[in-house]
N, C-alpha and C. Protein backbone atom coordinates (compact mmCIF):
# COMPACT_ATOMS: atom_id res chain seq x y z
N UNK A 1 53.22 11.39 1.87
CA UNK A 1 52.50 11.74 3.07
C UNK A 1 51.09 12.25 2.75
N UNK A 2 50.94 13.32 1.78
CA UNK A 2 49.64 13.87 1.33
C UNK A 2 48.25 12.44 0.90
N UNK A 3 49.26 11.53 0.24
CA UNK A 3 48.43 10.37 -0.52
C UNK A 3 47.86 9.55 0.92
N UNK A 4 48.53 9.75 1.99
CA UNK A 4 48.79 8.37 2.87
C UNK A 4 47.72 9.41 3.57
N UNK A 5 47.62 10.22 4.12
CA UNK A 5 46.44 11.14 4.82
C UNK A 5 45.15 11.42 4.10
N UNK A 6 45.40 11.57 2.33
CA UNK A 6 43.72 11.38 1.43
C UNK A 6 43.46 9.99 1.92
N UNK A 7 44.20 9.20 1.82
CA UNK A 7 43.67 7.69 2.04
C UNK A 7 42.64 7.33 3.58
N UNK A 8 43.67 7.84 4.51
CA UNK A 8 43.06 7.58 5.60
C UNK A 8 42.02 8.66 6.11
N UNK A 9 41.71 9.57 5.66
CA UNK A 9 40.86 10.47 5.27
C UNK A 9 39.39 9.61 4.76
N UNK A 10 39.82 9.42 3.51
CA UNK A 10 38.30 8.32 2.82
C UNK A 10 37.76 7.34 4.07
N UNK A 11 39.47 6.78 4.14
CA UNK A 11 38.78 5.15 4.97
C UNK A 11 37.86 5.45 6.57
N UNK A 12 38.04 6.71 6.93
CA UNK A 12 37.62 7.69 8.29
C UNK A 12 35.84 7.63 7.34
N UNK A 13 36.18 8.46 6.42
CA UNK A 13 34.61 8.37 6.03
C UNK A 13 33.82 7.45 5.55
N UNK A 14 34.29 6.40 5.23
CA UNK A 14 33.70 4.99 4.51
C UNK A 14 33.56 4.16 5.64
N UNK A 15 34.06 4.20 7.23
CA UNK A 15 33.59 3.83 8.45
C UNK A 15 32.62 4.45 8.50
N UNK A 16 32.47 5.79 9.12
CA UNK A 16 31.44 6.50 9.30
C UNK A 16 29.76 6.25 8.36
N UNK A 17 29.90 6.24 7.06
CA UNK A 17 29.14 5.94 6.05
C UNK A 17 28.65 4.49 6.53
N UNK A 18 29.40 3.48 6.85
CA UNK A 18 29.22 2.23 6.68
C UNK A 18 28.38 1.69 8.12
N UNK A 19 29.20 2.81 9.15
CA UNK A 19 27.79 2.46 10.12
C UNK A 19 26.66 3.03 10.25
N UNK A 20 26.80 4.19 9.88
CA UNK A 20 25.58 5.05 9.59
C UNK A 20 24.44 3.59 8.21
N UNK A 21 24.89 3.17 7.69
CA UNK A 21 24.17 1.86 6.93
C UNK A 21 23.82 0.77 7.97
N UNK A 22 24.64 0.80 8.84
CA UNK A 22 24.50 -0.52 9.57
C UNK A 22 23.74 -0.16 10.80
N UNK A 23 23.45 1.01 11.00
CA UNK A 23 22.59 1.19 12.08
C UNK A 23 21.02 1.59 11.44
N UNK A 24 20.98 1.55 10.28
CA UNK A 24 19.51 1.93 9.21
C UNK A 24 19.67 0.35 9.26
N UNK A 25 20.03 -0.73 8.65
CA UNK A 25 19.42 -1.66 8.81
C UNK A 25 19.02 -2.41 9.86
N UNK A 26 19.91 -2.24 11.17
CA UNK A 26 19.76 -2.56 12.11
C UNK A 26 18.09 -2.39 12.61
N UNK A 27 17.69 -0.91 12.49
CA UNK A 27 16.25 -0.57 12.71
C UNK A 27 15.57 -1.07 11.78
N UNK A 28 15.59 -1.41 10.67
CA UNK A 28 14.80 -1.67 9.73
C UNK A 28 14.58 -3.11 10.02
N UNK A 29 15.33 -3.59 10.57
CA UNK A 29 15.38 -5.25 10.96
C UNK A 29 14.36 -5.82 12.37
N UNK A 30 14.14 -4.81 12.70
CA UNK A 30 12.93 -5.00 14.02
C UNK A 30 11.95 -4.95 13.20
N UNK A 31 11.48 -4.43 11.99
CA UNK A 31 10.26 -4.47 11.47
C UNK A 31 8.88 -3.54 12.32
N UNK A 32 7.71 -4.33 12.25
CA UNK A 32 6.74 -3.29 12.49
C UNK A 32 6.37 -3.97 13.82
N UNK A 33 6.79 -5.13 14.46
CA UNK A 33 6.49 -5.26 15.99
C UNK A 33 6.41 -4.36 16.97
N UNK A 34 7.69 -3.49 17.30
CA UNK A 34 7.77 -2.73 18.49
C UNK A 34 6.05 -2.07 18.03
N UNK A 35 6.05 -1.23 16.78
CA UNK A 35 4.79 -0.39 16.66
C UNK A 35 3.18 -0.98 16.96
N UNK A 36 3.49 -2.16 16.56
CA UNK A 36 2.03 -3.22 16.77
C UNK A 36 1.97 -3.34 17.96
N UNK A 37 3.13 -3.99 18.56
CA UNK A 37 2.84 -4.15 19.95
C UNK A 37 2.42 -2.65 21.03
N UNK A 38 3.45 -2.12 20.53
CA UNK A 38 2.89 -0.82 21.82
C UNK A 38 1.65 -0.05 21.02
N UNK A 39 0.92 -0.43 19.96
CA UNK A 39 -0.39 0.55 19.78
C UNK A 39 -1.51 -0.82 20.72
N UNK A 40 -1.38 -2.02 20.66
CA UNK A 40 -1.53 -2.81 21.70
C UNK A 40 -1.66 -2.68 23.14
N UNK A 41 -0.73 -1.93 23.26
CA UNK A 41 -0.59 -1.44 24.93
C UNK A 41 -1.98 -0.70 24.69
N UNK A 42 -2.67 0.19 24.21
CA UNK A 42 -3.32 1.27 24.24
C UNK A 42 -4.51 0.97 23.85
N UNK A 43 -5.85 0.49 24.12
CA UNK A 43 -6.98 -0.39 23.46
C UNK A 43 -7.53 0.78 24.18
N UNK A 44 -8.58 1.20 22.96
CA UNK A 44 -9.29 2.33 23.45
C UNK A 44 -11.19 1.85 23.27
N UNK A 45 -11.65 1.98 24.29
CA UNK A 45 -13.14 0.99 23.90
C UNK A 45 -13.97 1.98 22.89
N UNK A 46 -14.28 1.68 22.42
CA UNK A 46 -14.68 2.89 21.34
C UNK A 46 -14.15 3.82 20.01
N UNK A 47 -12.98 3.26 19.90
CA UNK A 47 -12.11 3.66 19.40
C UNK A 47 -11.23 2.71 18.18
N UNK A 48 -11.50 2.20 17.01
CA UNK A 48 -11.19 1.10 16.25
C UNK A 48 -10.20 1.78 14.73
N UNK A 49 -8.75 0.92 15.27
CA UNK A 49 -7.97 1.60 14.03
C UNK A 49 -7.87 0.77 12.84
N UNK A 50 -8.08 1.76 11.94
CA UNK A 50 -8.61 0.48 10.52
C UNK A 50 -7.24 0.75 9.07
N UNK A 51 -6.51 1.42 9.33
CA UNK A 51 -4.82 1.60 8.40
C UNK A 51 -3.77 2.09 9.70
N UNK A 52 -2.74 1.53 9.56
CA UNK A 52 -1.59 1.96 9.79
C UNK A 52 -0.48 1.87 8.90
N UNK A 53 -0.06 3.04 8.93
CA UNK A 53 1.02 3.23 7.60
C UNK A 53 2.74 4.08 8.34
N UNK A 54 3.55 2.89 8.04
CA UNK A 54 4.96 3.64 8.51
C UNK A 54 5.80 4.16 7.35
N UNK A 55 6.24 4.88 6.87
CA UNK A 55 6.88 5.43 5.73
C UNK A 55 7.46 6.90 5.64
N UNK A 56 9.33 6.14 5.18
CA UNK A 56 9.50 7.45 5.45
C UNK A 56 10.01 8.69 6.35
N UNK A 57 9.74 7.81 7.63
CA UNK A 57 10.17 8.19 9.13
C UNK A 57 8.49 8.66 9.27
N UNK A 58 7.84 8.70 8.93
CA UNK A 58 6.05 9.40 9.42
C UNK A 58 5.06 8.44 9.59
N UNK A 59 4.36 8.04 10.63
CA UNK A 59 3.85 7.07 11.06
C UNK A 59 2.05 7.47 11.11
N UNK A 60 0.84 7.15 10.48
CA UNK A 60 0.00 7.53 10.25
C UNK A 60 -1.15 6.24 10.81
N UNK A 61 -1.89 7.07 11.35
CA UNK A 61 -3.03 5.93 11.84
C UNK A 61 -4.23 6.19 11.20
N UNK A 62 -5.23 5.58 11.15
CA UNK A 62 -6.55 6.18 10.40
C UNK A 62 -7.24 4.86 11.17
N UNK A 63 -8.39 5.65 11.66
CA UNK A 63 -9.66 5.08 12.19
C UNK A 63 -10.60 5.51 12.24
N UNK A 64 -11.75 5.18 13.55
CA UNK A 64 -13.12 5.45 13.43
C UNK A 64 -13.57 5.23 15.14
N UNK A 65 -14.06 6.20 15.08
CA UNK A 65 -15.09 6.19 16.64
C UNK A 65 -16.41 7.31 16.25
N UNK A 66 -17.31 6.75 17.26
CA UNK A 66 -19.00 7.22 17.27
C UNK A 66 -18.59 8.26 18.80
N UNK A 67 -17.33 8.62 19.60
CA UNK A 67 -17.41 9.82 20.36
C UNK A 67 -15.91 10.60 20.35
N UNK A 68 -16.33 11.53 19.73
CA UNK A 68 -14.72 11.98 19.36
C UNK A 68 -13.94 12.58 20.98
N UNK A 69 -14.56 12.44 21.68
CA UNK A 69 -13.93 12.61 23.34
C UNK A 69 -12.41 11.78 23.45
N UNK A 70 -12.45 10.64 22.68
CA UNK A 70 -12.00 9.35 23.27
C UNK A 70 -10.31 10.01 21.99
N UNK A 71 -10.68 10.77 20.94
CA UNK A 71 -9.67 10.70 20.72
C UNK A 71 -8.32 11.60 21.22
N UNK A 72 -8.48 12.98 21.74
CA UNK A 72 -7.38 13.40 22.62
C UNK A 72 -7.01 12.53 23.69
N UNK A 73 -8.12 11.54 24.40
CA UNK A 73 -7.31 10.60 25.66
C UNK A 73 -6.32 9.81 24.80
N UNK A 74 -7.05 9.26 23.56
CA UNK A 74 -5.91 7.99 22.72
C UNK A 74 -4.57 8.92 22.48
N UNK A 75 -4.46 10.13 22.22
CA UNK A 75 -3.13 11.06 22.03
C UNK A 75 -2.54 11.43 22.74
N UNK A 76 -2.71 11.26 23.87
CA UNK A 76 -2.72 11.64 25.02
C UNK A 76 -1.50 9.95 25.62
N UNK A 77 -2.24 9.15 25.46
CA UNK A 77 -1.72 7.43 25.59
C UNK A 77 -0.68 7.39 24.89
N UNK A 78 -1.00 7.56 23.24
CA UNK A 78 -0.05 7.06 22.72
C UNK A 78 0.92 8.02 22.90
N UNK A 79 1.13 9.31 23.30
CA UNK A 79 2.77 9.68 23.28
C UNK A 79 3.34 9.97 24.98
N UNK A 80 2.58 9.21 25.25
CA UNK A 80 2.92 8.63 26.52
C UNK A 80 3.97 7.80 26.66
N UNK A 81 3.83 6.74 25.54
CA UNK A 81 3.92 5.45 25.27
C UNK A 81 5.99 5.59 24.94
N UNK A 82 6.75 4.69 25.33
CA UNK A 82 8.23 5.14 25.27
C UNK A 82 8.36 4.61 23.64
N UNK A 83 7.68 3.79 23.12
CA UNK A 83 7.84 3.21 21.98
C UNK A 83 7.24 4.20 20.61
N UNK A 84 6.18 4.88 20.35
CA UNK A 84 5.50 6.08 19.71
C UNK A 84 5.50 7.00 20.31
N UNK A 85 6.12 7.49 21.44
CA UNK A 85 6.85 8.47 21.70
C UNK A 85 7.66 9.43 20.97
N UNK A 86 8.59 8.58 20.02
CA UNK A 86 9.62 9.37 18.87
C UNK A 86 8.40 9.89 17.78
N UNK A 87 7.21 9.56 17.70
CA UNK A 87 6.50 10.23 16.33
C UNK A 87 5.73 11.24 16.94
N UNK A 88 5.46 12.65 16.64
CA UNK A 88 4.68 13.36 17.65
C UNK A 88 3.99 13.15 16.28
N UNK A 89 2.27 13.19 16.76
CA UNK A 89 1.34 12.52 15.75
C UNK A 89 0.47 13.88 16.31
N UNK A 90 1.07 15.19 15.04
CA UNK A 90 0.52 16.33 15.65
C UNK A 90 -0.50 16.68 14.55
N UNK A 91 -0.90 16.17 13.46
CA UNK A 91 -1.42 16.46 12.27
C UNK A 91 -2.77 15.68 12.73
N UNK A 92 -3.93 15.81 12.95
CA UNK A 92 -5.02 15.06 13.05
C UNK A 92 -6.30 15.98 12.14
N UNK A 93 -6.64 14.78 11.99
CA UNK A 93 -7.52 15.26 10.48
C UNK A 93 -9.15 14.31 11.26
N UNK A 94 -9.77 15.36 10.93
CA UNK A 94 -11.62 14.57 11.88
C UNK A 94 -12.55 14.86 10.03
N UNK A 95 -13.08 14.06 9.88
CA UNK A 95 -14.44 13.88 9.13
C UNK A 95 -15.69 13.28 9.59
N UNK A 96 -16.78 13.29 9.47
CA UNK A 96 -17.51 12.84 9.29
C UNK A 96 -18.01 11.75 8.14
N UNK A 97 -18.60 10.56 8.74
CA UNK A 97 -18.88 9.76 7.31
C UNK A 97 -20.36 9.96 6.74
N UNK A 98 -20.34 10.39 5.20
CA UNK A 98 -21.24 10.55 4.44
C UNK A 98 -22.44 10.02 4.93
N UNK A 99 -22.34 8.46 4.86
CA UNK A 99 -23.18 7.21 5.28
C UNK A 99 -23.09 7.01 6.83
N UNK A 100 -22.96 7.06 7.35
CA UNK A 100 -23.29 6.90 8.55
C UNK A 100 -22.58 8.10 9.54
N UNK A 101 -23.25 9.42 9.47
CA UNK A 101 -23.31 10.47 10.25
C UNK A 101 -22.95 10.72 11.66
N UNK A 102 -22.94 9.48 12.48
CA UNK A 102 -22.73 9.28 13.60
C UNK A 102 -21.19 8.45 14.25
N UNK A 103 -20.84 8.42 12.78
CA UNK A 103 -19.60 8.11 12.95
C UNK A 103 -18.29 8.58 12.56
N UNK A 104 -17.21 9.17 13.21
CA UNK A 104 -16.24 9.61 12.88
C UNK A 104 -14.90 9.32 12.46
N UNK A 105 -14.16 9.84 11.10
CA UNK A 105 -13.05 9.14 10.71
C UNK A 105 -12.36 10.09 11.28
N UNK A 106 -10.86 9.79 11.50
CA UNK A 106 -9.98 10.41 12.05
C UNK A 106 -8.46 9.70 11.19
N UNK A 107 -7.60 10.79 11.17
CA UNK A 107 -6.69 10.19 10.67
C UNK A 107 -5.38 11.08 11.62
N UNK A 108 -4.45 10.03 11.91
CA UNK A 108 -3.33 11.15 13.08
C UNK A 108 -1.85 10.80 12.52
N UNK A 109 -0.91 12.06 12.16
CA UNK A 109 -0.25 11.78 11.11
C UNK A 109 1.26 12.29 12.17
N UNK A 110 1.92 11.68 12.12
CA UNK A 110 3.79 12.71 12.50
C UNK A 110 4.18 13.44 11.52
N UNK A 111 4.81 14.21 11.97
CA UNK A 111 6.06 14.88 11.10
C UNK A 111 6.65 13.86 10.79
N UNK A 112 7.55 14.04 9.63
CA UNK A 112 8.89 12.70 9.40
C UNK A 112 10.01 13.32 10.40
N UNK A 113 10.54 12.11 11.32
CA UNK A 113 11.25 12.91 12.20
C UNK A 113 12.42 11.85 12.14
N UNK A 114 12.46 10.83 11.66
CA UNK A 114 13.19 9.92 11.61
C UNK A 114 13.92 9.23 10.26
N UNK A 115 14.58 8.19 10.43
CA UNK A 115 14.77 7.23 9.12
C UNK A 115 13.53 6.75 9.08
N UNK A 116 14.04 6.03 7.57
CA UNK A 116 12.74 4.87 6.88
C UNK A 116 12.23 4.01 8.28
N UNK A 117 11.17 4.01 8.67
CA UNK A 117 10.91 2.31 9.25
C UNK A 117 10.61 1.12 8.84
């Protein structure tokens, strides 16, 4: 009886384990569309994103605009958005560029709040 309950014991957790795998690949299997498409939804005139990086569960944008006004509306959009919604992109980082003074880098980062994407 003890052997027949360790057994079905494991096989309880080697389900569990096995979908917990099968629902990580499952997401991993949509790839980076949903994210392309819904930063798509959001075209900001003035506003041009030049890296996007998913890794990790933390989703990082890095760009450039000449009026930094435009970037709380874009933060504002994107977690609006039901699709970048799950990343709160609370880390934002502003520079200035060396060479051209009038233009601003920005980089907007999540917490890792998720699985790998």
């Amino acid at each position: 009886d003890d052997r027949i309950a360790e057994l079905e014991t494991r096989l309880e957790d080697g389900e569990s384990e096995l979908n917990e795998i099968s629902g990580l690949m499952l997401e991993r299997s949509t790839g980076f569309a949903p994210i392309l498409d819904a930063l798509a939804r959001h075209p900001q005139k003035g506003l041009w994103l030049t890296a996007i990086r998913v890794r990790a569960g933390e989703l990082e944008l890095q760009g450039r605009t000449i009026d930094p006004e435009l970037i709380p509306a874009y933060l504002e959009q994107l977690a609006d958005d039901a699709t970048l919604s799950q990343w709160s992109l609370s880390t934002v980082r502003l520079e200035r560029d060396p060479e051209l003074p009038e233009q601003l880098n920005f980089t907007l980062r999540s917490n890792s709040t998720r699985g790998d994407a």
